[in-house]
C-alpha atoms as a PDB file:
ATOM      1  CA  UNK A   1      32.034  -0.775  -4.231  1.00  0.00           C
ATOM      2  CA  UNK A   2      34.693  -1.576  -1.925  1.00  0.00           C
ATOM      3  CA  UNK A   3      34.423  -4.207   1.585  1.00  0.00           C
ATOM      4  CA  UNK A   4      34.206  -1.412   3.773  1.00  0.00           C
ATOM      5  CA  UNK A   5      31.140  -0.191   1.959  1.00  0.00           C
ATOM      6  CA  UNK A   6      29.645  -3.581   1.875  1.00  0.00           C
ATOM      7  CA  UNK A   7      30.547  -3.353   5.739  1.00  0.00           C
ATOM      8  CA  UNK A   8      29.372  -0.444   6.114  1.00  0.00           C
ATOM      9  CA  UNK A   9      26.001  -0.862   4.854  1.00  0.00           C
ATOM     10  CA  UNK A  10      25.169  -4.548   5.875  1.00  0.00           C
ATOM     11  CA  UNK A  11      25.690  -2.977   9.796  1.00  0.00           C
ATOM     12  CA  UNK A  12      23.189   0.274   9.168  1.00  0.00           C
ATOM     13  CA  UNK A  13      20.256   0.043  11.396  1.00  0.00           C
ATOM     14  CA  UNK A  14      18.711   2.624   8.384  1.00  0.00           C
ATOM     15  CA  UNK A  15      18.943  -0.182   6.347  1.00  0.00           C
ATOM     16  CA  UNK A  16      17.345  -2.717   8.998  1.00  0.00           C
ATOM     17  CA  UNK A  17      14.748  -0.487  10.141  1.00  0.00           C
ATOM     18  CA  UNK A  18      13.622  -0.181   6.766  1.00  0.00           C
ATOM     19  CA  UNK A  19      13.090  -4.212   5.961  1.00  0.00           C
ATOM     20  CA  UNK A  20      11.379  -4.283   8.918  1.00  0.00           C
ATOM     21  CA  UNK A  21       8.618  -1.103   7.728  1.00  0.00           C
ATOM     22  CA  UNK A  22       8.782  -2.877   3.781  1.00  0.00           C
ATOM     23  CA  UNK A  23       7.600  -6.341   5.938  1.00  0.00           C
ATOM     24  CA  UNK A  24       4.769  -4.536   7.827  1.00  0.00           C
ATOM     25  CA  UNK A  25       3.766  -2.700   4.427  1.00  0.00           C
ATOM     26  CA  UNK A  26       3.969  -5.877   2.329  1.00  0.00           C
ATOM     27  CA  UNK A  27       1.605  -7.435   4.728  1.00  0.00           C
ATOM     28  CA  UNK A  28      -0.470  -4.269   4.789  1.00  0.00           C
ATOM     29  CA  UNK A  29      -0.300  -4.562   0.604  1.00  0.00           C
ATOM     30  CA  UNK A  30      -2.256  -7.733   1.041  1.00  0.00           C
ATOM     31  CA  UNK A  31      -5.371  -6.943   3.472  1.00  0.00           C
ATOM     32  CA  UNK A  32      -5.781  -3.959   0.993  1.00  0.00           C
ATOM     33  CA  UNK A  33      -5.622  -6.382  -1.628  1.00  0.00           C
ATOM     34  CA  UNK A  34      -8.054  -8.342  -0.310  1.00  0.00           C
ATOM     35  CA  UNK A  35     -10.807  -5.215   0.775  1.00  0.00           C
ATOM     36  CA  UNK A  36      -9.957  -4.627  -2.885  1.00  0.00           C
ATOM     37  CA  UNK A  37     -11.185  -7.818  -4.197  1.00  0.00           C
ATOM     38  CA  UNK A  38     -14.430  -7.256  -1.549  1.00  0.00           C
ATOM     39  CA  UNK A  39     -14.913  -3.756  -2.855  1.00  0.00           C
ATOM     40  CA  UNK A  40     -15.100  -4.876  -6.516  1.00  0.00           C
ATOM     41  CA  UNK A  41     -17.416  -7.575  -5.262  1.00  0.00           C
ATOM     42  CA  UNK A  42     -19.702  -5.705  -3.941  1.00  0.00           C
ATOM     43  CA  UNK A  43     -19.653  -2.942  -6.306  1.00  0.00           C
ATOM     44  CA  UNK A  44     -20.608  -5.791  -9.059  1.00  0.00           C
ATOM     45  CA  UNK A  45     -23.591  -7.208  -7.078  1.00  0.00           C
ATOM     46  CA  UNK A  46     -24.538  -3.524  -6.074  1.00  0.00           C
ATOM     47  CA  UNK A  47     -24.689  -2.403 -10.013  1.00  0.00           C
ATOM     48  CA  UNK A  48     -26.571  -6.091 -10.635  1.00  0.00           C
ATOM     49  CA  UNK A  49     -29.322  -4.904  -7.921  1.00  0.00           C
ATOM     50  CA  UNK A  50     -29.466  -1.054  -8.531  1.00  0.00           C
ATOM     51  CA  UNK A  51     -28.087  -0.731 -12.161  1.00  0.00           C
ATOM     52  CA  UNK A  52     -25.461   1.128 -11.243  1.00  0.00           C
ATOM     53  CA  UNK A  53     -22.163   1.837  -9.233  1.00  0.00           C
ATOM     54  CA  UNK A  54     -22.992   2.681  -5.747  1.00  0.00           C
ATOM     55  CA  UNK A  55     -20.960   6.020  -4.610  1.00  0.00           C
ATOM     56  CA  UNK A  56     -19.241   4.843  -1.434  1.00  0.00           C
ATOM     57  CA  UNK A  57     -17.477   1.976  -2.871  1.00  0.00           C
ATOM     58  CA  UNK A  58     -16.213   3.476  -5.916  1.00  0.00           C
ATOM     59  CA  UNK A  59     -14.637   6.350  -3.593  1.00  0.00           C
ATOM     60  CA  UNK A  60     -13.695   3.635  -1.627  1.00  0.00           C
ATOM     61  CA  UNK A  61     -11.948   1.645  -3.949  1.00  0.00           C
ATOM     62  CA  UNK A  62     -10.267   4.417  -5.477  1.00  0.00           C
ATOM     63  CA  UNK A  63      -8.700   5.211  -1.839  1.00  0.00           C
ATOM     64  CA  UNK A  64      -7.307   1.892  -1.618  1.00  0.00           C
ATOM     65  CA  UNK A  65      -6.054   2.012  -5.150  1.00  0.00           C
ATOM     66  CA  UNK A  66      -4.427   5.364  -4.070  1.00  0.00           C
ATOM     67  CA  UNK A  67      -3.052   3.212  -0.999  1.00  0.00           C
ATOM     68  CA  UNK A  68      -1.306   0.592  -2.617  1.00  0.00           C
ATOM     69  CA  UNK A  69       0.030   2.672  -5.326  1.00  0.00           C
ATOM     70  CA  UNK A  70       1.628   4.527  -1.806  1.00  0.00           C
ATOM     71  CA  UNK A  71       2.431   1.194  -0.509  1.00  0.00           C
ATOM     72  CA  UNK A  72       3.948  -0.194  -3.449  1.00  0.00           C
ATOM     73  CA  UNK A  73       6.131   3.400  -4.233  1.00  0.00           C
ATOM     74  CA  UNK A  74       7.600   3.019  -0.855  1.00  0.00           C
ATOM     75  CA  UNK A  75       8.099  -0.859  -1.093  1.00  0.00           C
ATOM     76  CA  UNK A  76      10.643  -0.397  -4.697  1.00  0.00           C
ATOM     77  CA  UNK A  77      12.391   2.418  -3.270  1.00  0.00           C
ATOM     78  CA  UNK A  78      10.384   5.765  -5.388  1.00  0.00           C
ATOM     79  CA  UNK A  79       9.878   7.454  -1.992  1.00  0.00           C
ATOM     80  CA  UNK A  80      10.684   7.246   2.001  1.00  0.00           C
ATOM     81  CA  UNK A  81       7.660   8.496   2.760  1.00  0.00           C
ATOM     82  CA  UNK A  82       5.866   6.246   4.644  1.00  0.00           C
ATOM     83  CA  UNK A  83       2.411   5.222   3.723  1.00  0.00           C
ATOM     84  CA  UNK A  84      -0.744   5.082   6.335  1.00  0.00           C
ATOM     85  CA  UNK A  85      -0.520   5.024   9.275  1.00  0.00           C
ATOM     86  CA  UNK A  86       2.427   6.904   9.161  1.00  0.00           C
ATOM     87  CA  UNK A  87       1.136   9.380   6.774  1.00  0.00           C
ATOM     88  CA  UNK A  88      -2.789  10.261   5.878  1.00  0.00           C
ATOM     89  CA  UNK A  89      -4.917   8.413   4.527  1.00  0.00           C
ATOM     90  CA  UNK A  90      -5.318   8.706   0.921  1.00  0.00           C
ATOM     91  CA  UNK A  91      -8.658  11.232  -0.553  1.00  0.00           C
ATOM     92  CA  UNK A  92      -9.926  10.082  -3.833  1.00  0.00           C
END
């Protein structure tokens, strides 16, 4: 790779644009980790009261696992596509 390529990309407002979406999404990445970590919560003391898994939650936590797989894709370069908002939200 030659200096004018280095230039080239270091002044790219493509590439600047981007670190500025994979800093929203990172920060995204963690309030979905954390209504992850409530999800499994409650699905634990739901199953301890009832026996079992309650419905919502488990479709709910498979969503957000389908999120931050998206997230995460996006964030190491797999995909452009954009993850919610920008896209739909994930069906489990």
């Amino acid at each position: 790779m030659n200096n004018e390529q280095i230039k080239h990309n270091l002044t790219s407002s493509e590439h600047w644009l981007r670190l500025v979406f994979m800093v929203l999404f990172a920060i995204l990445l963690e309030v979905a980790g954390v209504v992850m970590l409530a999800t499994i919560v409650l699905q634990f003391f739901f199953a301890i009261i009832t026996g079992g898994p309650n419905d919502n939650l488990r479709q709910l936590g498979n969503q957000i696992a389908s999120y931050i797989y998206q997230t995460l894709q996006f964030l190491i370069y797999n995909t452009e596509e954009k993850p919610f908002p920008f896209s739909e939200w994930p069906q489990s």
